[in-house]
C-alpha atoms as a PDB file:
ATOM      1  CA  UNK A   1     119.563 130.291  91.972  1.00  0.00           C
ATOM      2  CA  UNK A   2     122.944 129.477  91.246  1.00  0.00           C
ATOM      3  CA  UNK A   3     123.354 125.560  89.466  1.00  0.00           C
ATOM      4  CA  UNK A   4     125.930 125.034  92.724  1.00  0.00           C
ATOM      5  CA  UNK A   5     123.003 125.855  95.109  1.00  0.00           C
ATOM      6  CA  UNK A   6     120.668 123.466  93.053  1.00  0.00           C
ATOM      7  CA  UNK A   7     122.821 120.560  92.681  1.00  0.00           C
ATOM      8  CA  UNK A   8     123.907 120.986  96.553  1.00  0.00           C
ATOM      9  CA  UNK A   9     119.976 120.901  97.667  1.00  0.00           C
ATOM     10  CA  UNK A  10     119.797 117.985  95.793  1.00  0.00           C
ATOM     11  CA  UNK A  11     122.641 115.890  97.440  1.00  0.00           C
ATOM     12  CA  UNK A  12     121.405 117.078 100.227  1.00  0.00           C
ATOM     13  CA  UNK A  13     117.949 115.744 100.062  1.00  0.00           C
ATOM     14  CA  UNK A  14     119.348 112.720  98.471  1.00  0.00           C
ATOM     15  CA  UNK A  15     121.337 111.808 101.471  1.00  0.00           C
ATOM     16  CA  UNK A  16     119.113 112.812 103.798  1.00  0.00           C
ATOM     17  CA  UNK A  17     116.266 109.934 102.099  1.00  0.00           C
ATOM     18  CA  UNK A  18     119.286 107.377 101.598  1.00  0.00           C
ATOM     19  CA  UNK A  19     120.753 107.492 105.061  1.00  0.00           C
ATOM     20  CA  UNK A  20     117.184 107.489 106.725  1.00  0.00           C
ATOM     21  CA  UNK A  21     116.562 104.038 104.204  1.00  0.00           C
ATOM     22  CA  UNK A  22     119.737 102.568 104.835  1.00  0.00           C
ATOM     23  CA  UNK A  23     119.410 103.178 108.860  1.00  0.00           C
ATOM     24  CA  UNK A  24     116.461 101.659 108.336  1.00  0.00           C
ATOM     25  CA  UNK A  25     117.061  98.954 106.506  1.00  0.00           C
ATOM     26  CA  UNK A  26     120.106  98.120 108.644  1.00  0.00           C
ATOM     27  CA  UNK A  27     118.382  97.957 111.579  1.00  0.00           C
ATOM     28  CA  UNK A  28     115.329  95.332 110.275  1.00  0.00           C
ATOM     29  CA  UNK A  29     118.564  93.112 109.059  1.00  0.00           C
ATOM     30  CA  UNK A  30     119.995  93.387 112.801  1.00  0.00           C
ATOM     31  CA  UNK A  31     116.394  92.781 114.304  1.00  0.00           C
ATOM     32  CA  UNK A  32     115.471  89.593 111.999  1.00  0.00           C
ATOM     33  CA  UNK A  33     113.359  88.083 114.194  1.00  0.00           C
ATOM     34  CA  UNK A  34     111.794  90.780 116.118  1.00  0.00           C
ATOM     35  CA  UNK A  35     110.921  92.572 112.676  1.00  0.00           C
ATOM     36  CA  UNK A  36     109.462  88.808 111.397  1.00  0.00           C
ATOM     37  CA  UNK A  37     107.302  88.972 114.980  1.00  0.00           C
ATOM     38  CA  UNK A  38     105.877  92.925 114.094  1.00  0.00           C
ATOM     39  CA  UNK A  39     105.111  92.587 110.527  1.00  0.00           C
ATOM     40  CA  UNK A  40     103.091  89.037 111.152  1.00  0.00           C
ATOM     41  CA  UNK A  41     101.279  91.226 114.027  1.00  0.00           C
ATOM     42  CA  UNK A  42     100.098  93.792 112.108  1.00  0.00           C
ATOM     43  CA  UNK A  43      98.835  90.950 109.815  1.00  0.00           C
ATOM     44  CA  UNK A  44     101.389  90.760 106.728  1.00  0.00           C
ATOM     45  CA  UNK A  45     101.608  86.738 105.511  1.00  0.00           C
ATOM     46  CA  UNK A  46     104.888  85.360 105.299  1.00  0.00           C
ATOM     47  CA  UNK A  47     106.661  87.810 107.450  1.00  0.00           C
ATOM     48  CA  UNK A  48     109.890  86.107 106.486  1.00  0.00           C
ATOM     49  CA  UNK A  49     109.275  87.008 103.029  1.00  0.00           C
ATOM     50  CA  UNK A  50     108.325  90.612 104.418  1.00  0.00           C
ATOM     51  CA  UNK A  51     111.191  90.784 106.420  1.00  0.00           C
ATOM     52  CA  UNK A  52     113.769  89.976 103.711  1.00  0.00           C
ATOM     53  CA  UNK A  53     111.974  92.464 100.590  1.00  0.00           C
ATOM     54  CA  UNK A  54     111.613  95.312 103.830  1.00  0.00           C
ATOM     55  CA  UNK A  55     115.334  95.158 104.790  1.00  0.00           C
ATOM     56  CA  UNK A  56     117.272  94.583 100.856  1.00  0.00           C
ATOM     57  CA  UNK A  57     114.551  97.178  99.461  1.00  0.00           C
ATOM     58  CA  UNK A  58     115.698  99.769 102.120  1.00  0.00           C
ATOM     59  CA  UNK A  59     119.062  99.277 101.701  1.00  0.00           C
ATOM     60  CA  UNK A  60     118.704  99.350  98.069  1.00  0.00           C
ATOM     61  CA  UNK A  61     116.581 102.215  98.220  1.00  0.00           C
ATOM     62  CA  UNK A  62     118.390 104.572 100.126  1.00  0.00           C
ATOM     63  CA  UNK A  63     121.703 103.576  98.379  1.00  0.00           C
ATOM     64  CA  UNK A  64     120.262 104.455  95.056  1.00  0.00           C
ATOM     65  CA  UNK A  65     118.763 107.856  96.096  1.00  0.00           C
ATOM     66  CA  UNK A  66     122.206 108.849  98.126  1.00  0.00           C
ATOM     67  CA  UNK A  67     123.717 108.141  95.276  1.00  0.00           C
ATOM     68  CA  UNK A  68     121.815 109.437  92.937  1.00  0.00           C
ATOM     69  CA  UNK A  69     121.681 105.924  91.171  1.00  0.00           C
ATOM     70  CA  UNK A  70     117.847 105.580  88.750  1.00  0.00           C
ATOM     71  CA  UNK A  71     116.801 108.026  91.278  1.00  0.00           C
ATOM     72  CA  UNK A  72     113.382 108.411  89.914  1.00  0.00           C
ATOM     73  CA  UNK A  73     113.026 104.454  90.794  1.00  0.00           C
ATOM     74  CA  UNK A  74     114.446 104.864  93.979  1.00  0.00           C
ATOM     75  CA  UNK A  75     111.931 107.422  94.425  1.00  0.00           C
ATOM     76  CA  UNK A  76     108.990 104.798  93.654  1.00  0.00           C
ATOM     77  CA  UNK A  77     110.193 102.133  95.706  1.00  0.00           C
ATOM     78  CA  UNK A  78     110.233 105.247  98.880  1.00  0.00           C
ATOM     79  CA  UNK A  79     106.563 105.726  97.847  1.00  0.00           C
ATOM     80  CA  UNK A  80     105.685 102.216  97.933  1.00  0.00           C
ATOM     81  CA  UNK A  81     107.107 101.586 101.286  1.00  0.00           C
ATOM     82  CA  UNK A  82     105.942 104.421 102.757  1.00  0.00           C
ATOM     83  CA  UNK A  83     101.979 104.108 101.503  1.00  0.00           C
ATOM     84  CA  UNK A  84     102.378 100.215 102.790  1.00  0.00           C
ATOM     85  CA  UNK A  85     103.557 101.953 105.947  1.00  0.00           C
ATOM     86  CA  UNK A  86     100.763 104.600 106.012  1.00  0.00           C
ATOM     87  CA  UNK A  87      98.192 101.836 105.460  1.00  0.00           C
ATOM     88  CA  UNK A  88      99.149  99.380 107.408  1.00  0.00           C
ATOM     89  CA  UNK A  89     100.514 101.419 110.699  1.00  0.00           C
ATOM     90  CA  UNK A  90     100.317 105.252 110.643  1.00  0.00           C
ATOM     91  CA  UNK A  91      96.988 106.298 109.068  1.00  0.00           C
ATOM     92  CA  UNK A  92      94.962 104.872 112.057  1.00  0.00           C
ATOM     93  CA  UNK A  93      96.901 107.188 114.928  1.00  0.00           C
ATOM     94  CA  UNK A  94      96.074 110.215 112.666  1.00  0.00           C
ATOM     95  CA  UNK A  95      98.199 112.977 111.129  1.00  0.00           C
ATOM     96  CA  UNK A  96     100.903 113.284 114.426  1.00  0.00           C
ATOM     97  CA  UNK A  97     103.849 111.451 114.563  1.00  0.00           C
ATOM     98  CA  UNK A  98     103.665 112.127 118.239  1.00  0.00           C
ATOM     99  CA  UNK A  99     100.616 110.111 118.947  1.00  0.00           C
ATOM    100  CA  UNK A 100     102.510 107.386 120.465  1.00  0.00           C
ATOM    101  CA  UNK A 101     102.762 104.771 120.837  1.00  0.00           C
ATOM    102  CA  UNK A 102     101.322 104.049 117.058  1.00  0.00           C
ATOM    103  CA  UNK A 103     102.568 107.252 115.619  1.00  0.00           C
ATOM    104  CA  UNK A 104     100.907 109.245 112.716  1.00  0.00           C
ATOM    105  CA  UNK A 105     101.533 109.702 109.168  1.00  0.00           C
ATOM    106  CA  UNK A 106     102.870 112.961 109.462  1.00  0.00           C
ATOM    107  CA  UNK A 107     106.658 111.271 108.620  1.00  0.00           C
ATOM    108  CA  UNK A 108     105.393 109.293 106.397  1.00  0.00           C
ATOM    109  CA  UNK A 109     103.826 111.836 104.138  1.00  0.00           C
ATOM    110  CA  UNK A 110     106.871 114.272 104.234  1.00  0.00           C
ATOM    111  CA  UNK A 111     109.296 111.090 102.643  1.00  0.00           C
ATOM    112  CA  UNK A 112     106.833 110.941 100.035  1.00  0.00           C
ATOM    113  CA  UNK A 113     106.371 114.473  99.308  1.00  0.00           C
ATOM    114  CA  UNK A 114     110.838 114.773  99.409  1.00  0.00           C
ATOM    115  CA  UNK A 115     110.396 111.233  96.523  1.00  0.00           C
ATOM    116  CA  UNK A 116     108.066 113.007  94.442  1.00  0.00           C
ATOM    117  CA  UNK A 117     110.277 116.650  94.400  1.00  0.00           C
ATOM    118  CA  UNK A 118     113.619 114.351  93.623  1.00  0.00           C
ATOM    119  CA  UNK A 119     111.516 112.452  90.697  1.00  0.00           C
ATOM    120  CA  UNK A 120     110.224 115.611  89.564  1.00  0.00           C
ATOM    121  CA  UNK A 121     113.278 118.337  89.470  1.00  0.00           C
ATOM    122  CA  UNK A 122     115.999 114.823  89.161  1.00  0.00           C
ATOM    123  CA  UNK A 123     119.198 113.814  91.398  1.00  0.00           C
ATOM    124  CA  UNK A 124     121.110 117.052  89.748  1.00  0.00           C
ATOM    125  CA  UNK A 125     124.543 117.321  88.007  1.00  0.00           C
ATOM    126  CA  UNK A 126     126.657 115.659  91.586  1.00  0.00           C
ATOM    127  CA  UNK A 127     125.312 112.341  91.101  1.00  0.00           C
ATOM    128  CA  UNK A 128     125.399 108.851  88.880  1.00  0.00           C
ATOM    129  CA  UNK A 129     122.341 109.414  86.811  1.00  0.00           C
ATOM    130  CA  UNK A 130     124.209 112.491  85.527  1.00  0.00           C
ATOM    131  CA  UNK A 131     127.637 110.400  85.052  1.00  0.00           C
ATOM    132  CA  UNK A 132     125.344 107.682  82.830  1.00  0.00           C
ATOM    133  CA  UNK A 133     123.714 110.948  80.947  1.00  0.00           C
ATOM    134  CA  UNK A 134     120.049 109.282  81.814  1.00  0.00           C
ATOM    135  CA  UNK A 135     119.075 111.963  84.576  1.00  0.00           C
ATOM    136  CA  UNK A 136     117.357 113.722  82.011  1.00  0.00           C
ATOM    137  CA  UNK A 137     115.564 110.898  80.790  1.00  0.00           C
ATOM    138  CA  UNK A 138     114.201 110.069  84.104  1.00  0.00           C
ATOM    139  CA  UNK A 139     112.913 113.472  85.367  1.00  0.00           C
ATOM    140  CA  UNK A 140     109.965 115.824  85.204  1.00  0.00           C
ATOM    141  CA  UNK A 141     106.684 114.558  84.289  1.00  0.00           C
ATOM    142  CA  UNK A 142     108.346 111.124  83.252  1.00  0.00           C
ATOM    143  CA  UNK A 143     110.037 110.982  86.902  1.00  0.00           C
ATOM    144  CA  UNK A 144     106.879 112.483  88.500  1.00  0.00           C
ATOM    145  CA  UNK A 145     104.759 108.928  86.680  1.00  0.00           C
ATOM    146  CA  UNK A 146     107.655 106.490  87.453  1.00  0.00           C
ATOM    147  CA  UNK A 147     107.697 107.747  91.653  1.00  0.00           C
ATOM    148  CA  UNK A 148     103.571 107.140  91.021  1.00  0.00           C
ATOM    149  CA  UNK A 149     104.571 104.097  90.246  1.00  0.00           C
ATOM    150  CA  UNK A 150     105.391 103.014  93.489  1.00  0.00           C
ATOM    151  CA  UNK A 151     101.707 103.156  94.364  1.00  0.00           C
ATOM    152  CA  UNK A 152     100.811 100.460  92.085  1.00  0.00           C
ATOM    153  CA  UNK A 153     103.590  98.280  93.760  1.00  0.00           C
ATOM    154  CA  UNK A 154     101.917  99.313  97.526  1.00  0.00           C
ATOM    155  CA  UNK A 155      98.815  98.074  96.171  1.00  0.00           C
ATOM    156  CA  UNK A 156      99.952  95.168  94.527  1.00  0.00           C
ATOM    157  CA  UNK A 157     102.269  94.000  98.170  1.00  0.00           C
ATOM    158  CA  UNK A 158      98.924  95.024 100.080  1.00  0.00           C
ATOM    159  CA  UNK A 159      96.501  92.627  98.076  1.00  0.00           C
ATOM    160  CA  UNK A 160      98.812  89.924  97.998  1.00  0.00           C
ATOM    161  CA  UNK A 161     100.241  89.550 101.262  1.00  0.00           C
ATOM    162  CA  UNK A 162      98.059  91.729 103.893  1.00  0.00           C
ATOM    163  CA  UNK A 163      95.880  90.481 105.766  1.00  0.00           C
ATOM    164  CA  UNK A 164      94.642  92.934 108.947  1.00  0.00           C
ATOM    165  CA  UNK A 165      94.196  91.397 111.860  1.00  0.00           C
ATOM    166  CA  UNK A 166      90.241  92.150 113.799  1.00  0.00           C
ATOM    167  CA  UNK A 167      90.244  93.997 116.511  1.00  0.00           C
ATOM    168  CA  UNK A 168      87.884  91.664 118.092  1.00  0.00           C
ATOM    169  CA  UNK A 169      89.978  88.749 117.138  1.00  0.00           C
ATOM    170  CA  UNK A 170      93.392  90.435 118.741  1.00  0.00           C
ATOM    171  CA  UNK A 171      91.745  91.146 122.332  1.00  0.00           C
END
């Protein structure tokens, strides 16, 4: 494979992760109150609080990994929003994205699987990391540990601030 082809596939996946964060993240900042409402349903506390990390760390996110901008990091904070999202929402509908209306994990798993690969192989040559001459320094195995990373920080947002709702107590 030529580097060309490489470094393209990269961008590629890059922006592909970044836009999908920054939609994202766009769209919680232009739905305040209605994301506030869903994230205290599901049984986060201080959904303010939730709201504000969800919608910056999305933006941030997906800028940094369109970019190409401490990718690997980028990469982690993708994981951890994505295994809060599996926990909290997806796993419980199953593997299908098309189980509406709660939708499966199926989505979920594939960002993850993308973070890990751009941790792993790096953002390529076409991107900031390789401007700064630290894209090196923040791939392969080291990469692979800092994107594991983000599991601690999923684990460490779901202890402090989750709180699931009963079943009983929600009929």
């Amino acid at each position: 494979m030529s580097t060309d082809a490489l470094n393209a596939g990269l961008l590629a996946l890059r922006l592909a992760l970044g836009i999908v964060f920054i939609a994202h993240g766009v769209k919680h900042f232009f739905n305040r109150e209605k994301t506030i409402r869903w994230t205290a349903s599901i049984g986060f506390k201080s959904p303010g609080v939730q709201w504000a990390f969800m919608t910056f760390a999305e933006i941030a996110i997906g800028v940094g990994l369109a970019i190409g901008l401490l990718t690997a990091f980028a990469a982690a904070g993708l994981v951890s929003m994505m295994f809060v999202a599996f926990w909290t929402v997806h796993r419980a509908a199953g593997f299908w994205v098309s189980a509406r209306p709660d939708e499966g994990y199926e989505y979920v798993l594939v960002l993850v699987v993308a973070a890990f690969v751009l941790a792993l192989i790096g953002p390529g040559e076409w991107s900031v990391d390789d401007g700064l001459d630290i894209a090196t320094s923040l791939d392969e195995g080291v990469g692979a540990l800092i994107a594991a990373g983000g599991f601690g920080a999923a684990f460490l947002q779901l202890a402090t601030f989750y709180r699931p709702v009963a079943k009983d107590a929600a009929e």
